[in-house]
PDB file of N, CA and C in Angstrom:
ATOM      1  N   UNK A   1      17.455   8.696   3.508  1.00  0.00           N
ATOM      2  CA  UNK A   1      18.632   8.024   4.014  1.00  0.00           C
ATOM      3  C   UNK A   1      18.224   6.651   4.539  1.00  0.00           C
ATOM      4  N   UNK A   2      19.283   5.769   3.981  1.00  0.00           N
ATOM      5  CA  UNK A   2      18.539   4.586   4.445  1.00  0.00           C
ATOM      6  C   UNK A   2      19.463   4.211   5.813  1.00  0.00           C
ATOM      7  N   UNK A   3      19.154   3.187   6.930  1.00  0.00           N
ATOM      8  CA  UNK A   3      19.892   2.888   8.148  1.00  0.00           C
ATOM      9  C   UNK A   3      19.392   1.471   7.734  1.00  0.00           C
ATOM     10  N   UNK A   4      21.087   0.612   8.451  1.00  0.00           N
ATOM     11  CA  UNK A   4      20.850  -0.892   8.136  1.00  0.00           C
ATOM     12  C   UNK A   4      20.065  -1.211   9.577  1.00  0.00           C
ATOM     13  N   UNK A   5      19.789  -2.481   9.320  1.00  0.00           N
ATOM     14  CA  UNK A   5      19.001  -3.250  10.510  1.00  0.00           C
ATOM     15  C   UNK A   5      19.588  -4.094  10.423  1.00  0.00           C
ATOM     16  N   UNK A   6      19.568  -5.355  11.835  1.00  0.00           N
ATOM     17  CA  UNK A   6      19.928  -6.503  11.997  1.00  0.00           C
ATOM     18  C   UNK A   6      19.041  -7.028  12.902  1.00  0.00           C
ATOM     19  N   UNK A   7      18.235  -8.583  12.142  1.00  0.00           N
ATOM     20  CA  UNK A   7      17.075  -8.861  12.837  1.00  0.00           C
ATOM     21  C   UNK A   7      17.478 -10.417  12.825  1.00  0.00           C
ATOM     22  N   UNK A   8      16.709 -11.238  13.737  1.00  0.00           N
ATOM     23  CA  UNK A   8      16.898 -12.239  13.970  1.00  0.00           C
ATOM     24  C   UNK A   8      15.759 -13.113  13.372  1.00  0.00           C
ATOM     25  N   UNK A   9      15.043 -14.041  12.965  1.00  0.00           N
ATOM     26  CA  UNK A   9      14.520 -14.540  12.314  1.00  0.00           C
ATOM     27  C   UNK A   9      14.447 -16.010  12.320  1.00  0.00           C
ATOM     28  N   UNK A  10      13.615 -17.082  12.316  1.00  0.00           N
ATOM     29  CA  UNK A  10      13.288 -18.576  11.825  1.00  0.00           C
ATOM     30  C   UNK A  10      13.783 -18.653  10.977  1.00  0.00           C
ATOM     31  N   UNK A  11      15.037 -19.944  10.964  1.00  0.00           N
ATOM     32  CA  UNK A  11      15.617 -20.392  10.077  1.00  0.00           C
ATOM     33  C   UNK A  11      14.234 -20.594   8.455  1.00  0.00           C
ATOM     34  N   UNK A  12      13.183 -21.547   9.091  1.00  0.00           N
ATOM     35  CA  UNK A  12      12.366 -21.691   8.226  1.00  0.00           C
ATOM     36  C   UNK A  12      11.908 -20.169   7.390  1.00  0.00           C
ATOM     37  N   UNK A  13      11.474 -19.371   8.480  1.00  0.00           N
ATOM     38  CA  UNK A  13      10.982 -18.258   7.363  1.00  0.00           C
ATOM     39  C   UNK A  13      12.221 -17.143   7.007  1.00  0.00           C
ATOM     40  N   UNK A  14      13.508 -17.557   7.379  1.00  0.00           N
ATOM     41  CA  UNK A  14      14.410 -17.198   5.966  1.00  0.00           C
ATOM     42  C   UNK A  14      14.467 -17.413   4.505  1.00  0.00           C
ATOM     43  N   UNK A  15      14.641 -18.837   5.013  1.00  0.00           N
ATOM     44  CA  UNK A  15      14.591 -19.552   3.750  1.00  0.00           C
ATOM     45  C   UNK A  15      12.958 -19.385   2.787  1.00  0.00           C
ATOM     46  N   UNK A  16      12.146 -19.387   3.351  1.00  0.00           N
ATOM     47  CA  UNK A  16      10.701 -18.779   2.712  1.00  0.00           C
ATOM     48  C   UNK A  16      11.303 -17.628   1.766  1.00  0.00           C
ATOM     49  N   UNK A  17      11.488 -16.830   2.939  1.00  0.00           N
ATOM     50  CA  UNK A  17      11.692 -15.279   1.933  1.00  0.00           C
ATOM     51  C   UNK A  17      12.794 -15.187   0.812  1.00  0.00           C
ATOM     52  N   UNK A  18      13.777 -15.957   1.528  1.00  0.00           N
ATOM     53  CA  UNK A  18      14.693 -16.293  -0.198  1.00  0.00           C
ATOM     54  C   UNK A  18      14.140 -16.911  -1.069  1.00  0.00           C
ATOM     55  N   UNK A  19      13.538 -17.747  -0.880  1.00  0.00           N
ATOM     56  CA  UNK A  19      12.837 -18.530  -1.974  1.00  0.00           C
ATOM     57  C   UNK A  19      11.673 -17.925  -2.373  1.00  0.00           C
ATOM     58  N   UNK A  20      10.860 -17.226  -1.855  1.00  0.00           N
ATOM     59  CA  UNK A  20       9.835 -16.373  -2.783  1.00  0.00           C
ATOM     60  C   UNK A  20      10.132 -15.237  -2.818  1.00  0.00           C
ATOM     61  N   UNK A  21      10.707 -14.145  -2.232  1.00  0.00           N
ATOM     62  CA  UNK A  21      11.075 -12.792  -2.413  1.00  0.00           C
ATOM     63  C   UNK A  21      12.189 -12.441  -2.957  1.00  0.00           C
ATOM     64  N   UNK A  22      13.387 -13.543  -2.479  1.00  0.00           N
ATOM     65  CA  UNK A  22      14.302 -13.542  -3.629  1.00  0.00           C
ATOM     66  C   UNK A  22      15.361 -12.962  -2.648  1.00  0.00           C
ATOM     67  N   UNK A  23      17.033 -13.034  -2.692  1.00  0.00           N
ATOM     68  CA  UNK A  23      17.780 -12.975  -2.339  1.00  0.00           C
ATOM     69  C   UNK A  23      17.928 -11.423  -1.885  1.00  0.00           C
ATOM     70  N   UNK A  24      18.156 -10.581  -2.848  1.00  0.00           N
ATOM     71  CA  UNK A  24      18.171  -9.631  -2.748  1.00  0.00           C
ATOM     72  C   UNK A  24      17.266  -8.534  -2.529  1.00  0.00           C
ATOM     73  N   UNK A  25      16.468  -9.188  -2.100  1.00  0.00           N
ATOM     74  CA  UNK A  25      14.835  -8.009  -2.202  1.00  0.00           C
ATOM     75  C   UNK A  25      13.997  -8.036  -0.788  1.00  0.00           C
ATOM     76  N   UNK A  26      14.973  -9.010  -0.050  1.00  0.00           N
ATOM     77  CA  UNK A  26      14.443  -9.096   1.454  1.00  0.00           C
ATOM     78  C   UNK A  26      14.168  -7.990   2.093  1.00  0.00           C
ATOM     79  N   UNK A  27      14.907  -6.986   1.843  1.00  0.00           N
ATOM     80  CA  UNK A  27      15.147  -5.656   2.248  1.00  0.00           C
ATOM     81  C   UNK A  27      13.830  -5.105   2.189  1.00  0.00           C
ATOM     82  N   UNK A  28      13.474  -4.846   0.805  1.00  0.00           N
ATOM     83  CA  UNK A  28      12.963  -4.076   0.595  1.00  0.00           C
ATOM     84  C   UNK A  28      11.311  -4.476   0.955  1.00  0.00           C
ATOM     85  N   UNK A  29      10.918  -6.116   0.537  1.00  0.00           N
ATOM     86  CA  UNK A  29       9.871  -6.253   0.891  1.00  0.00           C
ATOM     87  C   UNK A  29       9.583  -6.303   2.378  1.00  0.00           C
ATOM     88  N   UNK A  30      10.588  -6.603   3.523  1.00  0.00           N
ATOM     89  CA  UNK A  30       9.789  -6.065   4.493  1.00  0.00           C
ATOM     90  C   UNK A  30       9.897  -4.649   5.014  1.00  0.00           C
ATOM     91  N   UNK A  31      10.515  -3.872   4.515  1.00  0.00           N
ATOM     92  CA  UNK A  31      10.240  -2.424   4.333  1.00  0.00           C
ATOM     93  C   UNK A  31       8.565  -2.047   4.425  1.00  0.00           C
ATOM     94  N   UNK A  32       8.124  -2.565   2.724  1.00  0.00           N
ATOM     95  CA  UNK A  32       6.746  -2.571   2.082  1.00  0.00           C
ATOM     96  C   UNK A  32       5.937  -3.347   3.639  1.00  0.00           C
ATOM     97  N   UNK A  33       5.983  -3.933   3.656  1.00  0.00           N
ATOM     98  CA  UNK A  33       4.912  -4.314   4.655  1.00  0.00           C
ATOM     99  C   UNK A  33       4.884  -3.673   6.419  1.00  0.00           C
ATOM    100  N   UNK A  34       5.697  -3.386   6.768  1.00  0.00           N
ATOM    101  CA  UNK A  34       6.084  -2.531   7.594  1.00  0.00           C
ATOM    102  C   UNK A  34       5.869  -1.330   7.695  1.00  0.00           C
ATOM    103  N   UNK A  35       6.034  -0.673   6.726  1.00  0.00           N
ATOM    104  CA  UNK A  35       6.023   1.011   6.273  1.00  0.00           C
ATOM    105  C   UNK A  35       4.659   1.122   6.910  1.00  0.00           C
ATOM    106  N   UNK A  36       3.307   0.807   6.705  1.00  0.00           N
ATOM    107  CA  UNK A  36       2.452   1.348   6.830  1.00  0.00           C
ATOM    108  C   UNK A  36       1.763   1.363   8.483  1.00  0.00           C
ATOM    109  N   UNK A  37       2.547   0.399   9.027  1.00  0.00           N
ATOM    110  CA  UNK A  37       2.177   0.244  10.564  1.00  0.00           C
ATOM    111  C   UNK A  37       2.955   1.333  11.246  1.00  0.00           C
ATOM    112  N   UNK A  38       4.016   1.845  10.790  1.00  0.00           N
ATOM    113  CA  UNK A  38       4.708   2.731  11.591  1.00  0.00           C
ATOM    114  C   UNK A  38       4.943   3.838  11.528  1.00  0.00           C
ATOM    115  N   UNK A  39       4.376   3.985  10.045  1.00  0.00           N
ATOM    116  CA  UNK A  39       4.101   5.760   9.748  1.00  0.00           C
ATOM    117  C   UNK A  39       3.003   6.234   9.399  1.00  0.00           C
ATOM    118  N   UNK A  40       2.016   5.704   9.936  1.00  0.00           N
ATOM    119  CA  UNK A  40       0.745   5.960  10.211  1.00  0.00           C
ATOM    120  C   UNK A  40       0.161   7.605   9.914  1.00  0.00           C
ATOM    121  N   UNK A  41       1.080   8.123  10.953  1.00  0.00           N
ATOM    122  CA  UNK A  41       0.969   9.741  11.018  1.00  0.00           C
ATOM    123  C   UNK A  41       0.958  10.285   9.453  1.00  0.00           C
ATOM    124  N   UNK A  42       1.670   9.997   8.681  1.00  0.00           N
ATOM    125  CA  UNK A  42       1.584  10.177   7.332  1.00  0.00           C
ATOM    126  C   UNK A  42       0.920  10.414   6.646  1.00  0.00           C
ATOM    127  N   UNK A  43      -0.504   8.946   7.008  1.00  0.00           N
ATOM    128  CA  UNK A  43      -1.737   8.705   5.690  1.00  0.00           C
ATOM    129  C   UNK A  43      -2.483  10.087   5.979  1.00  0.00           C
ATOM    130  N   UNK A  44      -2.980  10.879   7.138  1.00  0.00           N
ATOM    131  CA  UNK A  44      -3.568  12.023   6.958  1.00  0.00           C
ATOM    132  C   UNK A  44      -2.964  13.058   6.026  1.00  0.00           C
ATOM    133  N   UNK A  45      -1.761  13.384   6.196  1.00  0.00           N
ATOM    134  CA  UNK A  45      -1.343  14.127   5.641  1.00  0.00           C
ATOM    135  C   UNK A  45      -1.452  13.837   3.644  1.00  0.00           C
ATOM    136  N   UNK A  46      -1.167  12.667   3.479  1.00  0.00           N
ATOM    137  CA  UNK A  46      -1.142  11.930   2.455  1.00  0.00           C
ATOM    138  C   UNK A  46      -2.843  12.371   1.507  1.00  0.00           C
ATOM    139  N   UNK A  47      -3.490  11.700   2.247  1.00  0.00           N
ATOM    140  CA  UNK A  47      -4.965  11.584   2.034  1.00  0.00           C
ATOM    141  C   UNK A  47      -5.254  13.339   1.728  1.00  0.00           C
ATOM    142  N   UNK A  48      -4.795  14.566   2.419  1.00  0.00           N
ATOM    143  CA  UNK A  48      -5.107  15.721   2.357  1.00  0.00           C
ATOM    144  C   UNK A  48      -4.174  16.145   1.401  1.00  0.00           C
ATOM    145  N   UNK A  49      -2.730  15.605   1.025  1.00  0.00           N
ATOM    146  CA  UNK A  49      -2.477  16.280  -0.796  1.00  0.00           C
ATOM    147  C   UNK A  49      -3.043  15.349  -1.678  1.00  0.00           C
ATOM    148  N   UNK A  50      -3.653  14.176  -1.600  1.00  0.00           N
ATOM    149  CA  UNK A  50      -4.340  13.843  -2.622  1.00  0.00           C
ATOM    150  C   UNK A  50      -6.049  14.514  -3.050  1.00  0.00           C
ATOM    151  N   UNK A  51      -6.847  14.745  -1.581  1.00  0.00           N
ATOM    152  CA  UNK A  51      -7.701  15.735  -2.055  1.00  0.00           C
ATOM    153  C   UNK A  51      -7.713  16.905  -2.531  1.00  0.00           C
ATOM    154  N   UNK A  52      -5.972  17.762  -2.431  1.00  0.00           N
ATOM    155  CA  UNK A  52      -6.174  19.164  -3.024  1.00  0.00           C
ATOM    156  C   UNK A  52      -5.706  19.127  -4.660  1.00  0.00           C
ATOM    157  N   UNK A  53      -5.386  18.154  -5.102  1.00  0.00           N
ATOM    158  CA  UNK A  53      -5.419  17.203  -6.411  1.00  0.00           C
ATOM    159  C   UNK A  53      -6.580  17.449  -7.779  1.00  0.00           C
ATOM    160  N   UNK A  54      -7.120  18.374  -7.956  1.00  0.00           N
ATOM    161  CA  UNK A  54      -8.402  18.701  -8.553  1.00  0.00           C
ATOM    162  C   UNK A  54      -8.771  17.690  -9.384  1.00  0.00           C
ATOM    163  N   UNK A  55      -7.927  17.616 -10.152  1.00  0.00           N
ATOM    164  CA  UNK A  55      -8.145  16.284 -11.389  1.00  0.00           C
ATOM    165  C   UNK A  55      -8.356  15.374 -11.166  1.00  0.00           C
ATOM    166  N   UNK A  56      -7.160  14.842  -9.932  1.00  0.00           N
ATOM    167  CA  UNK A  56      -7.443  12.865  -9.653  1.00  0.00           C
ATOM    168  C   UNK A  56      -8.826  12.839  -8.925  1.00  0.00           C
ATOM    169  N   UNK A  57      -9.538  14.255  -7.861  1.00  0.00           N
ATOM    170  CA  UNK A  57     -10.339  13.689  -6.908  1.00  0.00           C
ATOM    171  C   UNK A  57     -11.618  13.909  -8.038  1.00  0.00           C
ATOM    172  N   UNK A  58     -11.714  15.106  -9.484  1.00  0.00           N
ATOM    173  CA  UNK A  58     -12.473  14.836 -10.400  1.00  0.00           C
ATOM    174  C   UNK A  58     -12.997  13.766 -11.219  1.00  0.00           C
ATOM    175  N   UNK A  59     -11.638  12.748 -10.817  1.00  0.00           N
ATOM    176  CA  UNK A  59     -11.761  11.428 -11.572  1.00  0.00           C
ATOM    177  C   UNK A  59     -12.400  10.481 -11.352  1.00  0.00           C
ATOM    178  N   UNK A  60     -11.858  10.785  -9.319  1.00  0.00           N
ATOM    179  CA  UNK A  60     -12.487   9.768  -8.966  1.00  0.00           C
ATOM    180  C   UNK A  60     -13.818   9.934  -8.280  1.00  0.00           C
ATOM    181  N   UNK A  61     -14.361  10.853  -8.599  1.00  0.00           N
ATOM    182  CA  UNK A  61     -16.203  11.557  -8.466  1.00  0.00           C
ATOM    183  C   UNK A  61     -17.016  10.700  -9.498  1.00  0.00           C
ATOM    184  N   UNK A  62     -16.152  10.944 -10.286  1.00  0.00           N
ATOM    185  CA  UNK A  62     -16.975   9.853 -11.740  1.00  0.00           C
ATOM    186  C   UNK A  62     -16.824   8.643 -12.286  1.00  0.00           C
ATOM    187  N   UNK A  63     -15.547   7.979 -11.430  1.00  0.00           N
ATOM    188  CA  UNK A  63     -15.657   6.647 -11.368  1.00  0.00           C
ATOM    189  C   UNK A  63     -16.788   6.140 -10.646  1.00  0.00           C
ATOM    190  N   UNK A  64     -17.070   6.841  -8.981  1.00  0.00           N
ATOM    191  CA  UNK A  64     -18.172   6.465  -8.340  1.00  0.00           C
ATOM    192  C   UNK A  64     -18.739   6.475  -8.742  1.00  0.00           C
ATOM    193  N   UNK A  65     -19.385   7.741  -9.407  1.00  0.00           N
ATOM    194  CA  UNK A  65     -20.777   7.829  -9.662  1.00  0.00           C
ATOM    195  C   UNK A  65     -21.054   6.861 -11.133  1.00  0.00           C
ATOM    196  N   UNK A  66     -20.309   6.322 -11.463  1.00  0.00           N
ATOM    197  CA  UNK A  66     -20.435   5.574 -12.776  1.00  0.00           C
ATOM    198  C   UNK A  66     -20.717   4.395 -12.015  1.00  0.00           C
ATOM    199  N   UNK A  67     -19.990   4.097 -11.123  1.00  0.00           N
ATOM    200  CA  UNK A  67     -20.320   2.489 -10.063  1.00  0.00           C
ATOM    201  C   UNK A  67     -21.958   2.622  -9.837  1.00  0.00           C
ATOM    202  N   UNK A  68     -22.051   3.324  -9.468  1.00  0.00           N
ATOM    203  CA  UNK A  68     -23.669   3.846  -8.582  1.00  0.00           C
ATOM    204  C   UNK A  68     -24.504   3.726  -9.610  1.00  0.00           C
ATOM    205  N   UNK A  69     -24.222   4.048 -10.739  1.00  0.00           N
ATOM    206  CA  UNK A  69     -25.481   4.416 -12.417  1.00  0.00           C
ATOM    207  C   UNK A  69     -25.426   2.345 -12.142  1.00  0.00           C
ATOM    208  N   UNK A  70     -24.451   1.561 -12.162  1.00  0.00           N
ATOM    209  CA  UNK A  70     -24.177   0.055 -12.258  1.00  0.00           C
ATOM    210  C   UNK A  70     -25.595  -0.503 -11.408  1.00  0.00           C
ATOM    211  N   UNK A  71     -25.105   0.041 -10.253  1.00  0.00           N
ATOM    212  CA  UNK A  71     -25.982  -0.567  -8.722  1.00  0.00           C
ATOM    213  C   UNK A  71     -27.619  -0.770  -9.297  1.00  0.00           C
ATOM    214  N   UNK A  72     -27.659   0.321 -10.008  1.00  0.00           N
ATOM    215  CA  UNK A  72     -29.284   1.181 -10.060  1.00  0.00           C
ATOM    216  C   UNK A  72     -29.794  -0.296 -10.939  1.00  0.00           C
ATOM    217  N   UNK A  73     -29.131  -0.501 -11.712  1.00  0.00           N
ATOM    218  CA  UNK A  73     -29.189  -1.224 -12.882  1.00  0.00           C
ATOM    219  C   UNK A  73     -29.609  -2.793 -12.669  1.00  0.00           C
ATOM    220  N   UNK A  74     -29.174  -3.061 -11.339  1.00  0.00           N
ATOM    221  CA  UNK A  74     -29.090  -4.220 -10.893  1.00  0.00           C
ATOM    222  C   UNK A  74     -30.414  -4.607 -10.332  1.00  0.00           C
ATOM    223  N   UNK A  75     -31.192  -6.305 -10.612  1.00  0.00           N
ATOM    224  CA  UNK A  75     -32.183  -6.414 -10.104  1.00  0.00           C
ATOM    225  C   UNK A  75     -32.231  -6.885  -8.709  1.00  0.00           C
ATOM    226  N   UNK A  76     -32.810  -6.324  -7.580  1.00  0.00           N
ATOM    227  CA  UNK A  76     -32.850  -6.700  -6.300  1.00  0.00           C
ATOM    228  C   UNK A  76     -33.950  -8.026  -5.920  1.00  0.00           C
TER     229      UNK A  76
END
């Protein structure tokens, strides 16, 4: 469910965000940047269904360890 907001703001960094984020998308991009400061409580939970994930955390065992075979490779 979404709830509206009403925020007050610099004339200047209005006009910023219309002009690079775009008229209609104000919304949503400071949503995106916001979201993660305030639902914090989340990323644990988050982080613990992505480890019970067998495949993606299989995937990403062997991306590392493919980084690491790189490192070895490298002259110090």
């Amino acid at each position: 469910m979404q709830k509206k907001l009403t925020i007050t703001i610099d004339e200047d960094v209005y006009q910023g965000l219309y002009t690079v984020v775009g008229p209609r998308r104000i919304s949503r991009f400071i949503e995106e940047l916001v979201r993660p400061h305030v639902l914090a409580k989340d990323l644990d939970s988050a982080y613990a269904a992505m480890a019970q994930e067998e495949e993606r955390e299989a995937e990403a065992l062997a991306w590392a360890e493919a980084l690491l075979g790189d490192v070895d490779d490298e002259a110090w």
